[in-house]
Protein backbone atom coordinates (compact mmCIF):
# COMPACT_ATOMS: atom_id res chain seq x y z
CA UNK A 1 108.79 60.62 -59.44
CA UNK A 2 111.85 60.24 -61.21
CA UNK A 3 111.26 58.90 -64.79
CA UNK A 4 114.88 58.37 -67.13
CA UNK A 5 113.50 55.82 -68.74
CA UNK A 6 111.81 56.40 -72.49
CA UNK A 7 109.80 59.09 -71.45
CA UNK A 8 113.12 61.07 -69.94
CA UNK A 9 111.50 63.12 -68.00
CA UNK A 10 111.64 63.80 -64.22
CA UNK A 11 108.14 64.64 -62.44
CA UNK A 12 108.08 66.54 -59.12
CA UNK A 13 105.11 66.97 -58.30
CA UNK A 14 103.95 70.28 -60.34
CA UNK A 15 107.61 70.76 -61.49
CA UNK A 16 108.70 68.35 -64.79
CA UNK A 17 112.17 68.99 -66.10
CA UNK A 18 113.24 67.85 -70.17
CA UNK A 19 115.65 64.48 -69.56
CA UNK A 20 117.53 66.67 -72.48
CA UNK A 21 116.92 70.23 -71.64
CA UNK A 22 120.11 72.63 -70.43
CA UNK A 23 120.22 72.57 -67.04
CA UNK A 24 119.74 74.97 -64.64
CA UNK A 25 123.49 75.33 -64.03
CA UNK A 26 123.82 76.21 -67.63
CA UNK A 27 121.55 78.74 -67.69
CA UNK A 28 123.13 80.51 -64.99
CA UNK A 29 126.22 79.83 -66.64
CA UNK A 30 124.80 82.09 -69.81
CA UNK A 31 123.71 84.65 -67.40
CA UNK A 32 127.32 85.19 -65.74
CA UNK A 33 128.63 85.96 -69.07
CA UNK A 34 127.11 88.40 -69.77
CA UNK A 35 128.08 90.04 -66.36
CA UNK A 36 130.98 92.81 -67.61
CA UNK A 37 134.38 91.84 -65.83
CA UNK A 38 133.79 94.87 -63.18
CA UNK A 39 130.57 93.00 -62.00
CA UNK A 40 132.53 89.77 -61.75
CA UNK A 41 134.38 91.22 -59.72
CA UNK A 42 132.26 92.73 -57.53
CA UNK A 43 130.37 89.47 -57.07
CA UNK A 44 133.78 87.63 -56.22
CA UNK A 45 133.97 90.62 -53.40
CA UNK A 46 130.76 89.54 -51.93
CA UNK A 47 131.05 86.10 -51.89
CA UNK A 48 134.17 86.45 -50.39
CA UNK A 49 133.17 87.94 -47.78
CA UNK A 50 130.45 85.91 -46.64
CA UNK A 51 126.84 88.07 -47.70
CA UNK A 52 126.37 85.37 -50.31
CA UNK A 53 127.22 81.47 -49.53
CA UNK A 54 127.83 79.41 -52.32
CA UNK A 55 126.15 75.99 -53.28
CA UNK A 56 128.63 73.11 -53.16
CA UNK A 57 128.01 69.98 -54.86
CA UNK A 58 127.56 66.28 -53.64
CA UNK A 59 129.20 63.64 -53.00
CA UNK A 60 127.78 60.25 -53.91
CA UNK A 61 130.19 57.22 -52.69
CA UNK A 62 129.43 54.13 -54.15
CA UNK A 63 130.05 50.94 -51.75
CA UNK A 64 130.19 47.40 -53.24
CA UNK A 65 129.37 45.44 -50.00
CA UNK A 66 128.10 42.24 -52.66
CA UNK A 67 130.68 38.94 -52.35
CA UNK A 68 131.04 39.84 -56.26
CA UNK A 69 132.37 42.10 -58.56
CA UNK A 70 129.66 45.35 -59.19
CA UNK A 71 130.16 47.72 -62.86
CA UNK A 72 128.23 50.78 -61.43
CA UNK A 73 126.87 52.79 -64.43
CA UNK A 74 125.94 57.00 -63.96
CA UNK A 75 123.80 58.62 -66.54
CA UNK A 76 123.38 62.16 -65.96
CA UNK A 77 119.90 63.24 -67.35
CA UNK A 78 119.99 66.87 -67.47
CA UNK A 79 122.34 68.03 -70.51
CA UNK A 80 125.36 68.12 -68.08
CA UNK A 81 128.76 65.87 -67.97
CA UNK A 82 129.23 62.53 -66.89
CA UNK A 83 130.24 61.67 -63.61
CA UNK A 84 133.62 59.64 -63.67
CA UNK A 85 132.79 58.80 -67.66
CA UNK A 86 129.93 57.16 -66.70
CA UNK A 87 131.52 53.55 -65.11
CA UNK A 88 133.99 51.76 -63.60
CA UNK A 89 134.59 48.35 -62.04
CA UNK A 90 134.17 47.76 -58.07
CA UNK A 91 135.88 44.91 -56.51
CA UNK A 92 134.01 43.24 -53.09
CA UNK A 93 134.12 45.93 -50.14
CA UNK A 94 135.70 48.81 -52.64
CA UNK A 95 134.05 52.05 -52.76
CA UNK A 96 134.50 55.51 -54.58
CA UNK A 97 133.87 58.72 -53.88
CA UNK A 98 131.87 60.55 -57.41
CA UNK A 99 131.69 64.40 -56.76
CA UNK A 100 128.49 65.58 -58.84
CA UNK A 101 127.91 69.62 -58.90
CA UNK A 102 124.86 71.70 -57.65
CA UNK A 103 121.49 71.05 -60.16
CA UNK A 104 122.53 67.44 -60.42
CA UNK A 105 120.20 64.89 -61.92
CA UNK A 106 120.38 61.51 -62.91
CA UNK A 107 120.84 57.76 -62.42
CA UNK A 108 123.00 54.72 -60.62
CA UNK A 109 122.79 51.48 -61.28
CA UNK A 110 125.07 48.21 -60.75
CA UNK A 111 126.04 45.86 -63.86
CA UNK A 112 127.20 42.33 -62.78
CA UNK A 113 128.62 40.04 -64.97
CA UNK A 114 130.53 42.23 -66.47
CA UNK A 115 134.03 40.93 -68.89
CA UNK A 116 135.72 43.91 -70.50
CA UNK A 117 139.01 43.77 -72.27
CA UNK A 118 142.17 46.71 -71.44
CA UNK A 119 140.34 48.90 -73.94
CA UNK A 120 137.34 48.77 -72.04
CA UNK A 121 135.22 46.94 -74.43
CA UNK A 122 133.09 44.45 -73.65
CA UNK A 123 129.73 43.03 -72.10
CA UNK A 124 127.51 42.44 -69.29
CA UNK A 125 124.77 39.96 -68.63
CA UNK A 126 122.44 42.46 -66.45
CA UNK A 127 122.49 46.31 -66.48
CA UNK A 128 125.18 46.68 -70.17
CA UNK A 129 125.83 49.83 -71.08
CA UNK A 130 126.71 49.51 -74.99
CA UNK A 131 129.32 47.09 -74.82
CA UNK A 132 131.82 49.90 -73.10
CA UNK A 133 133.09 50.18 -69.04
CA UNK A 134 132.67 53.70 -69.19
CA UNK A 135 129.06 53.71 -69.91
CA UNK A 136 129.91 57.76 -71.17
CA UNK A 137 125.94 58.83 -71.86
CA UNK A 138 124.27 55.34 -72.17
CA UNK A 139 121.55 54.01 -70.01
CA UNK A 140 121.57 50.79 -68.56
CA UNK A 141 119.74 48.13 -70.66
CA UNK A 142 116.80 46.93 -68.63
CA UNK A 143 115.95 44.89 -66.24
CA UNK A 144 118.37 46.79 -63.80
CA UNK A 145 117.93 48.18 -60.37
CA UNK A 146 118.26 52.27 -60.25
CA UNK A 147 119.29 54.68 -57.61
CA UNK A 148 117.90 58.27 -59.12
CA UNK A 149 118.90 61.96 -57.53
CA UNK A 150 117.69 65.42 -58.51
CA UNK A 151 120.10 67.60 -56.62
CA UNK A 152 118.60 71.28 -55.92
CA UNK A 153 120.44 73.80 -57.95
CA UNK A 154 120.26 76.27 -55.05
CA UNK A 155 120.55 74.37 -51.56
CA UNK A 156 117.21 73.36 -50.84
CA UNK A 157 115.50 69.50 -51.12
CA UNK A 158 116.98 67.22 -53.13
CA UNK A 159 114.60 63.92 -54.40
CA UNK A 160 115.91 60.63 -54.26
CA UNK A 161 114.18 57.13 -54.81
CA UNK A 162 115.53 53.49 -55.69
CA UNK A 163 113.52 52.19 -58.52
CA UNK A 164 112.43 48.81 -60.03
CA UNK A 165 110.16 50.72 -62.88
CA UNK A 166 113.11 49.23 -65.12
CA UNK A 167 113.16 45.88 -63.13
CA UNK A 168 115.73 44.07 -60.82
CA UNK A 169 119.18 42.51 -61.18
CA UNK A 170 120.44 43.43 -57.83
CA UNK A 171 119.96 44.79 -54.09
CA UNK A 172 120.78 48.32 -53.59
CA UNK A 173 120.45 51.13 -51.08
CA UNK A 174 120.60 54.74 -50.32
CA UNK A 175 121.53 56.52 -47.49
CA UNK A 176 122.60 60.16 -46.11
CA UNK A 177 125.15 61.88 -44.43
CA UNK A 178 125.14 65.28 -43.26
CA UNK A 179 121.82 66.45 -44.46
CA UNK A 180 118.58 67.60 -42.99
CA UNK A 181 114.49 67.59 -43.05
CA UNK A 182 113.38 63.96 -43.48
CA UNK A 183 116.38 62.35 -44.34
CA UNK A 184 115.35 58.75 -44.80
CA UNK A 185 117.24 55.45 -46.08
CA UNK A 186 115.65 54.12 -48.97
CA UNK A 187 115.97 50.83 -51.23
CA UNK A 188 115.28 47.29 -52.24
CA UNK A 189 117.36 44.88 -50.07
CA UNK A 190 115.19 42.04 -50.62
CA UNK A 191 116.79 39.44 -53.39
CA UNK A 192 113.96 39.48 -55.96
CA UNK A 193 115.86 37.12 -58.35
CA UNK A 194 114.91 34.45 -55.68
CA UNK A 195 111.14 35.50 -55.74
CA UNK A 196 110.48 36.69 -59.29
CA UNK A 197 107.82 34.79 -61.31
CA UNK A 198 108.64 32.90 -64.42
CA UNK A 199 107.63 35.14 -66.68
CA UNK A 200 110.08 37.72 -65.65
CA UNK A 201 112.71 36.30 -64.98
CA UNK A 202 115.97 36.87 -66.93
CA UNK A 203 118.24 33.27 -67.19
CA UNK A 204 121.78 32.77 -67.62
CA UNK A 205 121.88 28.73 -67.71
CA UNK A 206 120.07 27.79 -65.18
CA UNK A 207 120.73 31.03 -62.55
CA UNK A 208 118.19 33.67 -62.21
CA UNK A 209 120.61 37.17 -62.86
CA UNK A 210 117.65 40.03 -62.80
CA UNK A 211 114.11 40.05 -62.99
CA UNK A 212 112.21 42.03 -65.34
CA UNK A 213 109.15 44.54 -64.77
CA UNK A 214 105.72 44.05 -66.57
CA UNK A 215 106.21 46.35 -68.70
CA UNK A 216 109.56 45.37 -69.89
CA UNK A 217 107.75 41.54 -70.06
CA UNK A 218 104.71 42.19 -71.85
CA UNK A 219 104.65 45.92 -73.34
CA UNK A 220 101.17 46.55 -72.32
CA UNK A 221 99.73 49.79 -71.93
CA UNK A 222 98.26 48.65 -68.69
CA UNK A 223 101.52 48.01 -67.59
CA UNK A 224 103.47 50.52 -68.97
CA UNK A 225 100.98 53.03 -67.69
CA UNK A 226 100.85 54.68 -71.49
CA UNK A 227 98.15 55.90 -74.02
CA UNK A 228 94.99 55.27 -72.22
CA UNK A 229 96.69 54.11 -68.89
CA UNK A 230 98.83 57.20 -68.89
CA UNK A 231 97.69 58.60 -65.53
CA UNK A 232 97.58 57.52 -62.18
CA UNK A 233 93.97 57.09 -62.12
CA UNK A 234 93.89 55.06 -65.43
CA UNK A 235 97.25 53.04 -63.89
CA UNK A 236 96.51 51.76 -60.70
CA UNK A 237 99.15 49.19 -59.50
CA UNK A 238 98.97 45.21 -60.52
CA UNK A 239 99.82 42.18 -59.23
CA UNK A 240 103.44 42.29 -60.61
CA UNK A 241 103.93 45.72 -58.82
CA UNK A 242 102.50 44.11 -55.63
CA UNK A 243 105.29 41.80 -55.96
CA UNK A 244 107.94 44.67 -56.37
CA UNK A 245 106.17 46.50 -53.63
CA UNK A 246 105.95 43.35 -50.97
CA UNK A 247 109.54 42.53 -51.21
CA UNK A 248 110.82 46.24 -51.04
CA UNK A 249 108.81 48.87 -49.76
CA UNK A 250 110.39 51.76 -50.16
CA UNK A 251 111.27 51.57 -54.00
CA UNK A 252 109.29 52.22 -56.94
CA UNK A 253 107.46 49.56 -57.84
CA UNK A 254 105.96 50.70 -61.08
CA UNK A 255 105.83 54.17 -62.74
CA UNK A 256 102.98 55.80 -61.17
CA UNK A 257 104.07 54.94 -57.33
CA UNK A 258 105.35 58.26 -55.74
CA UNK A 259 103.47 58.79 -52.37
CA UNK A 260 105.57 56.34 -50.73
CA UNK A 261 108.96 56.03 -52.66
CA UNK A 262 110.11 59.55 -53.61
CA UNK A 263 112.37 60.87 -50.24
CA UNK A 264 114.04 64.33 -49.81
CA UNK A 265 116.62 65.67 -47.73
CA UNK A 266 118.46 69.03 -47.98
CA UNK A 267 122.26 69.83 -48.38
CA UNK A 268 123.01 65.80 -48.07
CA UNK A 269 125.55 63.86 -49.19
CA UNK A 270 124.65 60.15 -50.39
CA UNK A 271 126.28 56.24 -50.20
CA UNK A 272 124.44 54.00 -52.73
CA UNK A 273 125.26 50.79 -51.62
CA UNK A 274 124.99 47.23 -54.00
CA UNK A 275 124.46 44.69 -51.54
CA UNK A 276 123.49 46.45 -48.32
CA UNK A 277 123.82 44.70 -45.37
């Protein structure tokens, strides 16, 4: 399970990695220097020639198939930079390519509503990022939908998941290219403004724009799975995560659902679509 939320942490399985903690990349960065410049370039020698292959990164392209105008937000959650300063606009049917390097981990969400002036101030009604277009290190303010990648450091699985543990403001997907193992698209395509119940949803006039979790509604324990209700036997899903779950099966519906909405695939490259069709 991927959790960038208040916690910042990311669970995987026996494995949990600091939200703020230098990434793996950086500590092999520290290593390398102190290599001396004769074992550089011995190294450079070998992976030249092929005994060693090195890790490339990924690349994530980000589709706006919705009939409206998509803000997607990154927020990299692992002490490294941020992809493409963290935002940009994305007109109906654009898309761009965002190259993220090996140990990768973070978050992708869409903002809609979004008015921002030629400095790039501004707001938007569902997913704002601070008041700023290039989101630059700010999480989305829930309720927001979330696309959420740890990228292996070394070429092996990478985890992936879509996520309504934040809530809903609009449909996304995932899916890969070029990978291998259990490569699986993933997502919520169902419109769950249209279903939410009253108590969650979020109202501009009259229009449903997102629809909030439990948690984010209430700030219950029970449905924030925390202090007593901070394990997965204590925090057992509840009729608002049924909800979640019913319209999109393969997301996270709350925080403690992993066995059927964490995916993996190895050496992949990723779309994350708003809107899929």
């Amino acid at each position: 399970m991927l959790k960038l939320g208040r916690k910042k942490t990311i669970n995987r399985g026996v494995r949990a990695i600091n939200f703020h903690s230098s990434s793996h990349l950086q500590y092999l960065r520290l290593k390398m220097a102190t290599f001396s410049g004769l074992n550089l370039l011995f190294f450079s020698f070998i992976i030249a020639s092929g005994a060693i292959s090195v890790v490339s990164g990924t690349v994530f392209t980000i589709v706006n198939s919705c009939s409206f105008n998509v803000w997607p937000g990154i927020l990299t959650g692992n002490g490294g930079a941020q992809l493409n300063d963290g935002g940009f606009a994305l007109s109906p049917g654009a898309s761009v390519n965002v190259n993220a390097p090996a140990g990768w981990s973070g978050r992708i969400w869409g903002r809609t509503r979004c008015s921002f002036d030629g400095s790039g101030s501004g707001r938007c009604l569902t997913g704002d990022c601070g008041n700023k277009l290039k989101c630059a290190g700010a999480g989305g303010v829930p309720p927001v939908t979330l696309a959420e990648f740890t990228i292996s450091p070394s070429g092996d699985k990478d985890f992936y998941d879509v996520s309504l543990v934040d809530g809903y403001n609009v449909e996304m997907g995932i899916t890969t290219r070029d990978g291998s193992g259990d490569c699986q698209n993933v997502g919520c395509v169902s419109d769950l403004n249209g279903s939410c119940p009253n108590e969650l949803r979020v109202l501009d006039g009259s229009n449903v724009v997102a629809c909030k979790s439990a948690c984010e509604a209430f700030r219950k324990p029970e449905y924030c799975c925390t202090g007593a209700f901070n394990k997965p036997e204590t925090c057992p899903p509840t009729n608002y995560s049924r909800i979640f779950k019913a319209a999109c099966p393969k997301a996270y519906s709350y925080a403690y659902d992993d066995a059927s909405s964490t995916f993996t695939c190895t050496k992949a490259n990723y779309s994350i679509i708003f809107c899929p069709k």
